[in-house]
N, C-alpha and C. Protein backbone atom coordinates (compact mmCIF):
# COMPACT_ATOMS: atom_id res chain seq x y z
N UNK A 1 137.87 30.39 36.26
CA UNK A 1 138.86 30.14 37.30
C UNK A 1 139.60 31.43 37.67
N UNK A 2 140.02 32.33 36.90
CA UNK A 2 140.08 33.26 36.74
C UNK A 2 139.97 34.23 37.68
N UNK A 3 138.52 34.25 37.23
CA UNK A 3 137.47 35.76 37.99
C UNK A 3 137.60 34.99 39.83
N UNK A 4 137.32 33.25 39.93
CA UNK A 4 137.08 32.97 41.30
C UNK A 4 138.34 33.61 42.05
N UNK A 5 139.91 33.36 41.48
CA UNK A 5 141.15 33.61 42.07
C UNK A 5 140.78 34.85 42.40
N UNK A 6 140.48 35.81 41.20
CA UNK A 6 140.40 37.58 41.68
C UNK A 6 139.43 37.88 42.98
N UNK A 7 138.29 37.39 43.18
CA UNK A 7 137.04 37.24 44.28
C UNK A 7 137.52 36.47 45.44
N UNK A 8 138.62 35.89 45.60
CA UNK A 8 138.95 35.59 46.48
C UNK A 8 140.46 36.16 47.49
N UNK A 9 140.95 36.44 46.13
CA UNK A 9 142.07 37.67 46.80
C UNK A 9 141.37 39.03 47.24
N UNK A 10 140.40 39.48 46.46
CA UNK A 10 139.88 40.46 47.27
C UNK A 10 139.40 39.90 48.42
N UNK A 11 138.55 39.07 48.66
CA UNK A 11 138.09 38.57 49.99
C UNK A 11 138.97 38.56 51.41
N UNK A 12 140.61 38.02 50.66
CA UNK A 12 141.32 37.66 52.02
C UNK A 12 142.33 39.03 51.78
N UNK A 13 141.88 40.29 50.81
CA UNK A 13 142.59 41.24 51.15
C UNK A 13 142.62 42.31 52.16
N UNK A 14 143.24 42.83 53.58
CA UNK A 14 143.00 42.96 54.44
C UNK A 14 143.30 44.56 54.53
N UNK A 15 143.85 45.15 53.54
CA UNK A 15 143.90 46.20 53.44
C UNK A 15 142.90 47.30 53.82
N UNK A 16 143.08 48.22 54.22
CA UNK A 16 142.03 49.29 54.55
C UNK A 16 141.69 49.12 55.50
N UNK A 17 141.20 47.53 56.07
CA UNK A 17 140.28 47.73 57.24
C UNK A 17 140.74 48.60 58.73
N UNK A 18 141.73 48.96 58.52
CA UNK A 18 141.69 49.79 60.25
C UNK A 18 141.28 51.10 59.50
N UNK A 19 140.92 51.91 58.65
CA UNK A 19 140.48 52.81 58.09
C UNK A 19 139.21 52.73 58.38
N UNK A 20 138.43 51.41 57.52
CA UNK A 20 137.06 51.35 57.87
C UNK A 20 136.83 51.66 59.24
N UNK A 21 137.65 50.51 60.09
CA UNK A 21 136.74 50.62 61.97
C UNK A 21 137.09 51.72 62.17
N UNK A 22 138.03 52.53 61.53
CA UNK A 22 138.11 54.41 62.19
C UNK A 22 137.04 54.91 62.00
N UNK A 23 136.61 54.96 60.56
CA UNK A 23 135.55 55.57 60.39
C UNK A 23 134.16 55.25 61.33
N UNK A 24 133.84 53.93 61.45
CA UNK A 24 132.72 53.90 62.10
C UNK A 24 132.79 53.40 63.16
N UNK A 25 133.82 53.94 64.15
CA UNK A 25 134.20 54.38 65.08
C UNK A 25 133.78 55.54 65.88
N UNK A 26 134.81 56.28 64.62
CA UNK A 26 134.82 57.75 64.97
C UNK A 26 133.99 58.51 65.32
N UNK A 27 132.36 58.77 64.50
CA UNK A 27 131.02 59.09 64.68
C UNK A 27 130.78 58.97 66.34
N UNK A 28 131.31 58.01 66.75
CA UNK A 28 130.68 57.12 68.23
C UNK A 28 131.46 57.71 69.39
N UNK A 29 132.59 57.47 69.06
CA UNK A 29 133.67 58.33 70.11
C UNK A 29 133.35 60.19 70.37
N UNK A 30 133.21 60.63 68.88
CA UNK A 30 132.68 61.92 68.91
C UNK A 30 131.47 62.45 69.64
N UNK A 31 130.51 61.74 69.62
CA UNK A 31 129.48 61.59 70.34
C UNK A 31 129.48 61.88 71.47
N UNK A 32 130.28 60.75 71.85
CA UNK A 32 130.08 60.57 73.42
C UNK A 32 131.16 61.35 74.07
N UNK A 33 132.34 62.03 73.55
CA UNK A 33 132.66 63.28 73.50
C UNK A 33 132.03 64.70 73.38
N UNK A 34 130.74 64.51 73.05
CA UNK A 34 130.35 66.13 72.83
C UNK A 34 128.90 65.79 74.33
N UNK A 35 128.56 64.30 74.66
CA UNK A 35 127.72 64.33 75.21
C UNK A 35 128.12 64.89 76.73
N UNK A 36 129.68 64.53 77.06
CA UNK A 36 130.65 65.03 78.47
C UNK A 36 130.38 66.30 78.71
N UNK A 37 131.22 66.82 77.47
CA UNK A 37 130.93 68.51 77.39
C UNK A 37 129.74 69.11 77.55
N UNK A 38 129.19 68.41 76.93
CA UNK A 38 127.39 69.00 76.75
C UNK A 38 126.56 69.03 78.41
N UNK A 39 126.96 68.04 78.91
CA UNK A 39 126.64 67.25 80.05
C UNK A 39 127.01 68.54 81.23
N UNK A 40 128.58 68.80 80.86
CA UNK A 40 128.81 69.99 81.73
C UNK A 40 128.41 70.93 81.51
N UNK A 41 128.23 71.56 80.41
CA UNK A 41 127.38 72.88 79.72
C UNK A 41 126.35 72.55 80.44
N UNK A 42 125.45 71.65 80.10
CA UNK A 42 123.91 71.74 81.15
C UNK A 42 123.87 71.60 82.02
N UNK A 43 124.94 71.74 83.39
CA UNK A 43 124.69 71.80 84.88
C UNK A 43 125.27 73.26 84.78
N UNK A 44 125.81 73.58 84.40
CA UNK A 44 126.22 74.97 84.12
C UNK A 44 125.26 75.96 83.82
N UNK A 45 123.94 75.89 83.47
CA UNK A 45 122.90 76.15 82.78
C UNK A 45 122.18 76.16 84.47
N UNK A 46 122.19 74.96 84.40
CA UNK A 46 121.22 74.53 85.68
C UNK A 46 121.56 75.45 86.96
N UNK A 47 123.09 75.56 87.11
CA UNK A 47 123.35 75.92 88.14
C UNK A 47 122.97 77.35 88.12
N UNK A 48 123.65 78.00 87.11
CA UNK A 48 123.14 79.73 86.66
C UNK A 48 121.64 80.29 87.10
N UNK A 49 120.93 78.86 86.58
CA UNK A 49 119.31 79.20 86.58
C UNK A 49 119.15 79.48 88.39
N UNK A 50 119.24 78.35 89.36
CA UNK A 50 118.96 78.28 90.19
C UNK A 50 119.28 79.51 91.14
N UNK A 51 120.88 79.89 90.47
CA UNK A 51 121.81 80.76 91.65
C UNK A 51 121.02 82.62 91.39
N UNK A 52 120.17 82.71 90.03
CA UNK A 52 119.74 83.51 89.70
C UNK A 52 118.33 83.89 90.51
N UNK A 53 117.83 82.54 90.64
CA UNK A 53 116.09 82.53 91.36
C UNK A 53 117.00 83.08 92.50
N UNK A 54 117.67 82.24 92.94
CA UNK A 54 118.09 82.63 94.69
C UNK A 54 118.17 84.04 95.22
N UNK A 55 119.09 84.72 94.11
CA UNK A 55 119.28 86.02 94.34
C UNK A 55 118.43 86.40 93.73
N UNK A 56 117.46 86.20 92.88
CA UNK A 56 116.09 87.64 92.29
C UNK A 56 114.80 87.36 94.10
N UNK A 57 115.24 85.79 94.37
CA UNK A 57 113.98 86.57 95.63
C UNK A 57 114.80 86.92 97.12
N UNK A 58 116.05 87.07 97.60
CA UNK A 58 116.36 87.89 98.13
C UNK A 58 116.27 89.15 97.81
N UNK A 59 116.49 89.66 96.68
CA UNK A 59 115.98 91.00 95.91
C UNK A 59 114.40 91.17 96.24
N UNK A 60 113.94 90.44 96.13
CA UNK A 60 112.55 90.56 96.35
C UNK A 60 111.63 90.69 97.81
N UNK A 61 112.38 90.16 98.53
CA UNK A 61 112.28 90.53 99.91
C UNK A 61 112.40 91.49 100.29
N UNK A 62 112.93 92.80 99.62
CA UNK A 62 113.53 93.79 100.48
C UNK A 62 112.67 94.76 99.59
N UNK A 63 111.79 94.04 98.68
CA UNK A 63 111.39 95.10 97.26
C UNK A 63 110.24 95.50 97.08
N UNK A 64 109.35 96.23 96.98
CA UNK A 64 107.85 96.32 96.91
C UNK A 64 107.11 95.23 96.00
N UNK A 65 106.12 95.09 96.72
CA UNK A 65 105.78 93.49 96.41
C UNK A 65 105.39 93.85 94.37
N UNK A 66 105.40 92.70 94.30
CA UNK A 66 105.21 92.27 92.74
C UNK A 66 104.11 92.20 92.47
N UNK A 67 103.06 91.87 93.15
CA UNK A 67 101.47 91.47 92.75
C UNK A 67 101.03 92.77 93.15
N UNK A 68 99.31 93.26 92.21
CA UNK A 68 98.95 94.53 92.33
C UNK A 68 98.25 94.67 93.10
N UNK A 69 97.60 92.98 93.72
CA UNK A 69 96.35 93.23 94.82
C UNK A 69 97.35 92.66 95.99
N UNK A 70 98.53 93.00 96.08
CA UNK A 70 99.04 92.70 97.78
C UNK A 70 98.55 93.69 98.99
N UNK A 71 97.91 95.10 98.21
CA UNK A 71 96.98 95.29 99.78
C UNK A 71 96.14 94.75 100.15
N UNK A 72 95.39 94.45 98.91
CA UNK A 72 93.77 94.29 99.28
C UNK A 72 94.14 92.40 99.72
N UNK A 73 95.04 91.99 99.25
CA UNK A 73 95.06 90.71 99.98
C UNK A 73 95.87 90.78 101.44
N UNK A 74 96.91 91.53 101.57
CA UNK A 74 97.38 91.38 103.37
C UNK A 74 97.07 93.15 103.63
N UNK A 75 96.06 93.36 104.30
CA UNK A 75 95.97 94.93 104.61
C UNK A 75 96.84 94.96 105.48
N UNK A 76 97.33 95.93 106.08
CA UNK A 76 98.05 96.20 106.64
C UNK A 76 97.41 96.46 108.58
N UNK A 77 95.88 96.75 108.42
CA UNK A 77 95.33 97.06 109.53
C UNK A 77 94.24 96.33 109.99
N UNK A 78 94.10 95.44 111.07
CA UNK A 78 92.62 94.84 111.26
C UNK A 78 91.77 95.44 110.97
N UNK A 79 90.41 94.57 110.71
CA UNK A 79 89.11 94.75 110.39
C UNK A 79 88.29 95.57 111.87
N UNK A 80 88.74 95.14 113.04
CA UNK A 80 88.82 95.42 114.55
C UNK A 80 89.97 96.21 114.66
N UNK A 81 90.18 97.61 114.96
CA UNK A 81 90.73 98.19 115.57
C UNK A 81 91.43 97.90 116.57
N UNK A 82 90.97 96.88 117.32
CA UNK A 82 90.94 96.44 118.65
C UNK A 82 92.09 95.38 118.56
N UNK A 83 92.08 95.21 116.93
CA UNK A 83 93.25 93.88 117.36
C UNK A 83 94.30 94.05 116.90
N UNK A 84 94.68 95.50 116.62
CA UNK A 84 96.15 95.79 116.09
C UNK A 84 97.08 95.70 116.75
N UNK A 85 98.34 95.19 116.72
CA UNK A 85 98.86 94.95 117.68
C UNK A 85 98.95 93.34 117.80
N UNK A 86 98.01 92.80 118.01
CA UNK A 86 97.88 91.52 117.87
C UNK A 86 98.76 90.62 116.80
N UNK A 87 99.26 89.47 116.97
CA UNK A 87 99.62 88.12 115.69
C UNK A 87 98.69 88.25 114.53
N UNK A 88 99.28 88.45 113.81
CA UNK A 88 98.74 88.01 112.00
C UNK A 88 98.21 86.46 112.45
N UNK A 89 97.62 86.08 111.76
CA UNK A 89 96.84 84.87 111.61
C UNK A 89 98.05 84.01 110.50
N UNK A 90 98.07 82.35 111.00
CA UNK A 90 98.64 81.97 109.98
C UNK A 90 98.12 80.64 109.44
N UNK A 91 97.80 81.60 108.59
CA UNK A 91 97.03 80.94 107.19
C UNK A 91 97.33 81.33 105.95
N UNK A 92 98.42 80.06 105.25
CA UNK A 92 98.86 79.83 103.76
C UNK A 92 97.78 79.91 102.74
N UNK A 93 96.77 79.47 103.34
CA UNK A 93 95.44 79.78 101.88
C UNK A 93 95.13 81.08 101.79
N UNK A 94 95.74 82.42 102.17
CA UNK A 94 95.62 83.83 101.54
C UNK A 94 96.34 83.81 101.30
N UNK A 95 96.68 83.92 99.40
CA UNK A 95 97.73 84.22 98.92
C UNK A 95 97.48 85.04 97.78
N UNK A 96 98.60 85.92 97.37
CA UNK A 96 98.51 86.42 96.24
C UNK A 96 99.86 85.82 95.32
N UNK A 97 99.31 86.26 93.75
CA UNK A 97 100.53 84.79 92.93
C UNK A 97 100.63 85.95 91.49
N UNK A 98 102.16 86.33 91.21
CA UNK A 98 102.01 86.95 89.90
C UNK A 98 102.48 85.72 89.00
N UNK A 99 101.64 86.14 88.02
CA UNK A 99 101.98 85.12 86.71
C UNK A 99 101.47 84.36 86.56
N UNK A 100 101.02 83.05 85.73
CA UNK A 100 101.56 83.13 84.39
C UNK A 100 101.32 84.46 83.88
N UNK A 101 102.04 84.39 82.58
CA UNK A 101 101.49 85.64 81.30
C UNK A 101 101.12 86.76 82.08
N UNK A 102 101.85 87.28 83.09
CA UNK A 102 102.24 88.78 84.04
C UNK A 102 100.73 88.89 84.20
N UNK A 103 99.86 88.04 84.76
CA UNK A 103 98.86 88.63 85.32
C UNK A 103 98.84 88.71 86.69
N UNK A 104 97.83 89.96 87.20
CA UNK A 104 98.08 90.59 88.72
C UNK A 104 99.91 91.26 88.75
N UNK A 105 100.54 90.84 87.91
CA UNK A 105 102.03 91.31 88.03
C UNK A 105 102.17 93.06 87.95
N UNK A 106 102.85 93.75 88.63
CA UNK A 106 103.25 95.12 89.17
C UNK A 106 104.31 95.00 88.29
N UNK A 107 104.36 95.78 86.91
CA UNK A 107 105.46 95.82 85.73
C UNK A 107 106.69 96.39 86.57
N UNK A 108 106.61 97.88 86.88
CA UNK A 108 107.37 98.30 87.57
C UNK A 108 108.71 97.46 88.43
N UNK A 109 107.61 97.29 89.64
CA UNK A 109 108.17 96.27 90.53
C UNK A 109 109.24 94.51 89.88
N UNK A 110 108.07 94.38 89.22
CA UNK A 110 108.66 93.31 88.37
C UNK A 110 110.21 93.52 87.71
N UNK A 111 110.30 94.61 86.57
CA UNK A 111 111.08 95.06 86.19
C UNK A 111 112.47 94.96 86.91
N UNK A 112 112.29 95.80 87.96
CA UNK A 112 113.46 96.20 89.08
C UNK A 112 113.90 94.48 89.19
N UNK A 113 113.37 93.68 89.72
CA UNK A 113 113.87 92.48 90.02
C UNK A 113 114.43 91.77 88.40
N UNK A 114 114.50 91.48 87.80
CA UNK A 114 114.33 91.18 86.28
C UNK A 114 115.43 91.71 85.69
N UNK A 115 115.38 93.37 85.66
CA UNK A 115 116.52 93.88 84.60
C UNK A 115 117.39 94.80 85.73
N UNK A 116 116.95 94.74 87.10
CA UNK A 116 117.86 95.39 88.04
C UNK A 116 117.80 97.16 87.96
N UNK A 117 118.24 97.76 89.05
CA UNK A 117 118.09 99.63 88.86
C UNK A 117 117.79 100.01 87.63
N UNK A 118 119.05 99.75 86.91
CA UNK A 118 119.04 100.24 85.38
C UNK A 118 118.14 100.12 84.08
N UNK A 119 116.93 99.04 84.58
CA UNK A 119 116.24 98.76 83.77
C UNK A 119 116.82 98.27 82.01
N UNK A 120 118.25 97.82 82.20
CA UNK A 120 118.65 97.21 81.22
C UNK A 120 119.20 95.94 81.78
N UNK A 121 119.74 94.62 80.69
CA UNK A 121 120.04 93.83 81.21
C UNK A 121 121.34 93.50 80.42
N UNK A 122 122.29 93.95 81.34
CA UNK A 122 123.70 94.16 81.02
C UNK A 122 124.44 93.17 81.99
N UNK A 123 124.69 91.89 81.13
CA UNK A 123 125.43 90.91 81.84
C UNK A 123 126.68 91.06 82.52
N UNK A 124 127.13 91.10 84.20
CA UNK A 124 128.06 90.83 84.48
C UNK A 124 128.53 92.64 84.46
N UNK A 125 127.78 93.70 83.98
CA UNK A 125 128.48 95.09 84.07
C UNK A 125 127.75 95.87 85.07
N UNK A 126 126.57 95.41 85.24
CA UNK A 126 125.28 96.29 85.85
C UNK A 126 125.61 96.31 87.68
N UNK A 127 126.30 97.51 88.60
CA UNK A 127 126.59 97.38 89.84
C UNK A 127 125.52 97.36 90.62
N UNK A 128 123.93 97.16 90.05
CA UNK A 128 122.81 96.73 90.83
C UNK A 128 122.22 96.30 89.99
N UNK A 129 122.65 94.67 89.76
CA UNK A 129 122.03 93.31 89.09
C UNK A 129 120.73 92.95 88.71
N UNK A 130 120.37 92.60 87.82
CA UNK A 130 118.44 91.98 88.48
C UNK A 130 119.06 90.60 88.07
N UNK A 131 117.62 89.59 88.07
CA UNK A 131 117.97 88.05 87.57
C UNK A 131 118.34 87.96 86.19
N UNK A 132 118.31 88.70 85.12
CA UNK A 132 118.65 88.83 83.90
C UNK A 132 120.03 88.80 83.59
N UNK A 133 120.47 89.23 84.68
CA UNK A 133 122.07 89.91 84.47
C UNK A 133 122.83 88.95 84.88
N UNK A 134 121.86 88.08 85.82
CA UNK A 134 122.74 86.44 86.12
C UNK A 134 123.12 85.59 85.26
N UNK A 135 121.62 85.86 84.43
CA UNK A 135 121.14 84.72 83.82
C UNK A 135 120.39 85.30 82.77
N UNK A 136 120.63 85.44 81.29
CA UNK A 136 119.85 86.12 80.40
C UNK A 136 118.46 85.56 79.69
N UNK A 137 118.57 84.10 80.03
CA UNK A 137 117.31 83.52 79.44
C UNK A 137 116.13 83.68 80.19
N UNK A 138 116.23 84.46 81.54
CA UNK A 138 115.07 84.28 82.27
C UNK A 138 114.49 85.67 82.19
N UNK A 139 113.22 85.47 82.04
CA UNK A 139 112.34 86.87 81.43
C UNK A 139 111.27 87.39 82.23
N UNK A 140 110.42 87.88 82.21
CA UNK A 140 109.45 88.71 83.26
C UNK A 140 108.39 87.02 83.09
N UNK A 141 108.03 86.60 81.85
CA UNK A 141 107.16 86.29 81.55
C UNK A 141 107.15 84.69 82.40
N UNK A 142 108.87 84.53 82.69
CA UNK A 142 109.30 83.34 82.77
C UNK A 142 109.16 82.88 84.81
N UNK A 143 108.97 84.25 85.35
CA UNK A 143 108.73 84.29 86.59
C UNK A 143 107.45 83.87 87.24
N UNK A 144 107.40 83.25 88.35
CA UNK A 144 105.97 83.19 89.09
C UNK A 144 106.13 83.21 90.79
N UNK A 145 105.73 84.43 91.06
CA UNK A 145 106.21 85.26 92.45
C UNK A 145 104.42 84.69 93.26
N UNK A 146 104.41 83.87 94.83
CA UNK A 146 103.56 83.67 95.28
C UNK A 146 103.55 84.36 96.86
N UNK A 147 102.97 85.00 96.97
CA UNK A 147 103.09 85.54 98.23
C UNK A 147 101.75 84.75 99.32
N UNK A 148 102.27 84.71 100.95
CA UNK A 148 101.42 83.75 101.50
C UNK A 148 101.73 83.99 102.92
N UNK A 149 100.20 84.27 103.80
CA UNK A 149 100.44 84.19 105.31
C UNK A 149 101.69 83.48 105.90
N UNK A 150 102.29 83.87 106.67
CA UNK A 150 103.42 83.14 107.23
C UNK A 150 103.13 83.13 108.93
N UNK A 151 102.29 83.88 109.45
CA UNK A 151 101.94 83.99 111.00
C UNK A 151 102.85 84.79 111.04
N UNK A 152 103.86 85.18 111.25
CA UNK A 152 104.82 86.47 111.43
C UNK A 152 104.16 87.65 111.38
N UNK A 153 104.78 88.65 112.80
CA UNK A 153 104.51 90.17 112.40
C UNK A 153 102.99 90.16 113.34
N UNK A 154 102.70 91.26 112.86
CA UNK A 154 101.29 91.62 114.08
C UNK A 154 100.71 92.83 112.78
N UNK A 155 99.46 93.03 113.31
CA UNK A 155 98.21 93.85 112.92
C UNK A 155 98.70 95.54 112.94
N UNK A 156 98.91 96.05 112.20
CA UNK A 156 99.13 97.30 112.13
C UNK A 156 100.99 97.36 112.31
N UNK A 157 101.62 96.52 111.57
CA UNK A 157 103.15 96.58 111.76
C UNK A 157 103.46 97.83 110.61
N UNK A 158 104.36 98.51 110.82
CA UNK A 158 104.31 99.46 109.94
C UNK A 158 105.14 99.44 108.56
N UNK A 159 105.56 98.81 109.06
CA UNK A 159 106.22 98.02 107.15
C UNK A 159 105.37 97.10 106.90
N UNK A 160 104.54 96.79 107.16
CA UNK A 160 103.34 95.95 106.54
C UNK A 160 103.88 94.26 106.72
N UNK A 161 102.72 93.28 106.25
CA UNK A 161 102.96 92.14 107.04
C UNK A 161 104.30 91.54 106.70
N UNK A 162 104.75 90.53 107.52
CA UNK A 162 105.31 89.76 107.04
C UNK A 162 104.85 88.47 106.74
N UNK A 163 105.24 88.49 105.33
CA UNK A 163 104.52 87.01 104.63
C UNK A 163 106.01 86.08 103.80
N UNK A 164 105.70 84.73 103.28
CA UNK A 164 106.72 83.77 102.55
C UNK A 164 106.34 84.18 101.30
N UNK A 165 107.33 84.20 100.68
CA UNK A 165 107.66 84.46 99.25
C UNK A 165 108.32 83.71 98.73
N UNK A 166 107.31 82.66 97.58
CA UNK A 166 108.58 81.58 96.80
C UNK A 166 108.04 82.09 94.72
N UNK A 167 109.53 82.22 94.63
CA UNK A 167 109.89 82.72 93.30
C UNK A 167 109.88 81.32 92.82
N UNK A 168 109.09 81.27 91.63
CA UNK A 168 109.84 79.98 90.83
C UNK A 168 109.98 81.03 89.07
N UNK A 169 110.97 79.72 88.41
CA UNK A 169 110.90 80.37 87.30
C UNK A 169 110.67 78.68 86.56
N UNK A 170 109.73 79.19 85.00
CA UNK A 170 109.35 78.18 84.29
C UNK A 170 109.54 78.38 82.76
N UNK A 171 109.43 77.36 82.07
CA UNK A 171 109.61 77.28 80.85
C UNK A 171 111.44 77.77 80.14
N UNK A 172 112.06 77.83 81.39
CA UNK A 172 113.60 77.63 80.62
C UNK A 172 114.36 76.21 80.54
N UNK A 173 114.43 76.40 78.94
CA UNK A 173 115.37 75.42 78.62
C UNK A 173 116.75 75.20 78.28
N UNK A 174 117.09 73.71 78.51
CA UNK A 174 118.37 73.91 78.19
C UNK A 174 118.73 74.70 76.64
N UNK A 175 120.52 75.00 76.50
CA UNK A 175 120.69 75.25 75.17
C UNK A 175 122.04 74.17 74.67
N UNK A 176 121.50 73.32 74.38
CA UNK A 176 122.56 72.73 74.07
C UNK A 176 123.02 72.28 72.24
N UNK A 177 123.51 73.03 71.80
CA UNK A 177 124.63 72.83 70.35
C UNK A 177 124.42 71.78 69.79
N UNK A 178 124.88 70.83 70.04
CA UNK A 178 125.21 69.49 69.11
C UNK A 178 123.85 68.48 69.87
N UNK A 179 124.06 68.11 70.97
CA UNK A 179 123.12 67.20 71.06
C UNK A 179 121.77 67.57 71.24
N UNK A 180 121.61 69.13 71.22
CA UNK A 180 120.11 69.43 71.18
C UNK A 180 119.79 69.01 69.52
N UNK A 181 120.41 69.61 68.87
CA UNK A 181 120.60 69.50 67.14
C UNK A 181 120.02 67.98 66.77
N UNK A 182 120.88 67.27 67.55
CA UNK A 182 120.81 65.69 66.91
C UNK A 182 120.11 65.04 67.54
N UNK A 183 119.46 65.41 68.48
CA UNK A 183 118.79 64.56 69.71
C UNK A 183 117.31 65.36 70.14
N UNK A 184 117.36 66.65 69.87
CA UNK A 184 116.32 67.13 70.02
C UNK A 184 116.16 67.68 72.04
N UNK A 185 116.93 67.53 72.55
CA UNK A 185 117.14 68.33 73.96
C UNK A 185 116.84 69.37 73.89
N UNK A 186 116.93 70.09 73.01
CA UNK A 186 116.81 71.75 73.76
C UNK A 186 115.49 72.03 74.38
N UNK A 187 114.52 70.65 74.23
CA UNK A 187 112.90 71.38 74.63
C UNK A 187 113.39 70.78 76.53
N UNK A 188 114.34 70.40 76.75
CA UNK A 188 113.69 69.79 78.42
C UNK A 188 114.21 71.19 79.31
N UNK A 189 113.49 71.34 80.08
CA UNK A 189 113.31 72.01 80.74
C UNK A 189 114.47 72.02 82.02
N UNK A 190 115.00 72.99 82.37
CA UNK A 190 115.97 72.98 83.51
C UNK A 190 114.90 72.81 84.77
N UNK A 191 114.99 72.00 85.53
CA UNK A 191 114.43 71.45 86.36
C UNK A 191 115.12 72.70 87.83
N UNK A 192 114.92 73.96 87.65
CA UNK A 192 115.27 74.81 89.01
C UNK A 192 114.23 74.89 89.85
N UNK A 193 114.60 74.31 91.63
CA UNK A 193 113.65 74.48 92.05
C UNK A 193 112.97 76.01 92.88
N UNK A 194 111.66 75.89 93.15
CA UNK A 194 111.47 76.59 94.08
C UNK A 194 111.99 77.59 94.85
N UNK A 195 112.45 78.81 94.63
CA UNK A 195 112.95 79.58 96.32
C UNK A 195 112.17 80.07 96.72
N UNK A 196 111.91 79.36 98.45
CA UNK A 196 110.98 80.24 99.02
C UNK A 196 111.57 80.61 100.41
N UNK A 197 111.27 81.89 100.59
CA UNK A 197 111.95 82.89 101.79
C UNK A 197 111.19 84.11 102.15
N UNK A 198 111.58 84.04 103.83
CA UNK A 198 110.18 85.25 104.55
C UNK A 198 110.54 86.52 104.53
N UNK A 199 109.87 87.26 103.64
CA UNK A 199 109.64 88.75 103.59
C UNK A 199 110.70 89.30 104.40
N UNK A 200 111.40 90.86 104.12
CA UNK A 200 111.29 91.56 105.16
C UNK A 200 111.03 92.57 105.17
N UNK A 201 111.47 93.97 105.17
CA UNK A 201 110.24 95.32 104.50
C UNK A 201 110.09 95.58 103.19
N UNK A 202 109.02 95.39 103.09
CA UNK A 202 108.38 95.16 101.74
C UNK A 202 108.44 96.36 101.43
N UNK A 203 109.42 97.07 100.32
CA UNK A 203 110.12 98.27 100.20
C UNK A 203 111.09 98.58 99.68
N UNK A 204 111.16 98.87 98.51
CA UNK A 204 112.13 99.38 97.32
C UNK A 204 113.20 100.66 98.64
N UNK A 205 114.48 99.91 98.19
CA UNK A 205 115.35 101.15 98.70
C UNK A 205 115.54 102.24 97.27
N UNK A 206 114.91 103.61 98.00
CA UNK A 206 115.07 104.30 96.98
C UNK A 206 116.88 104.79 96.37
N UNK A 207 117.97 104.25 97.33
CA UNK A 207 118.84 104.92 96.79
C UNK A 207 120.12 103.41 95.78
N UNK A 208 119.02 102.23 96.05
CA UNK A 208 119.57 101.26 95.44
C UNK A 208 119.38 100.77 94.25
């Protein structure tokens, strides 16, 4: 009779319990507290990535092209003499494409866009930027530069043709702390799209 009285005062003893629901609570609230933050950290990520493509292919427009066969793919002079002067043809199926794994890629050229004049990548100090300096996770390797008839320009133009140029960049992921840790995120991929924009003299300024 005893032991039942003791097993039953513990039963209807009510002590502790707002301790307990704190505790397994707390785990849950924290969570979904670090998922807000996290949430903003990765558009923050996202946004960096994108605002970086934007400005590495305006850079690139103005820059000597990136691929090594961009003569032998847009010559600069008809096959006919006769038709210089004339409209470029426009046709998207001549293209030249650097990358994956920097193949056909112009290191040089590449470089300049990537780590900027200085050939270092000095965040936020460098007074002629590359995409690195936007954005440090994005790498030579991480670029894929496609160059492509646009009909623009004529046969023997002397800055050579004008063609569309779309930069993408691939394989960057998010970095996220806590819920990559516990959740395993860090493999998804920032979803940045596409920039694509038309040439204009294809030509490193030498004093920039």
């Amino acid at each position: 009779m005893v032991i039942f009285r003791q097993i039953k005062t513990f039963w209807q003893d009510s002590s502790g319990v707002s301790l307990v629901e704190a505790l397994l609570t707390f785990p849950i609230v924290m969570l979904v507290f670090a998922a807000f933050i996290e949430f903003g950290y990765a558009m923050s990520q996202w946004n960096q990535t994108v605002k970086a493509l934007q400005y590495g292919a305006r850079l690139a427009a103005v820059s000597d092209p990136l691929t090594t066969n961009f003569n032998a793919v847009f010559p600069t002079d008809a096959a006919d003499p006769l038709n210089n002067g004339k409209a470029t043809p426009n046709d998207a199926t001549i293209s030249s494409t650097c990358g994956p794994a920097l193949a056909n890629c112009s290191m040089a050229a590449l470089n300049r866009i990537v780590l900027g004049s200085d050939g270092v990548c000095n965040v936020g100090t460098d007074p002629y930027p590359g995409i690195c300096d936007l954005n440090w996770r994005i790498k030579r390797e991480n670029l894929v530069v496609t160059y492509q008839r646009s009909g623009l320009g004529y046969w023997g133009r002397p800055d050579g043709p004008v063609v569309t140029m779309r930069l993408e960049v691939r394989d960057i992921t998010f970095d996220l702390p806590i819920l990559g840790g516990l959740l395993g995120l860090n493999d998804v991929t920032i979803p940045a799209h596409p920039v694509t924009i038309t040439t204009e003299d294809l030509k490193t300024c030498s004093t920039c």
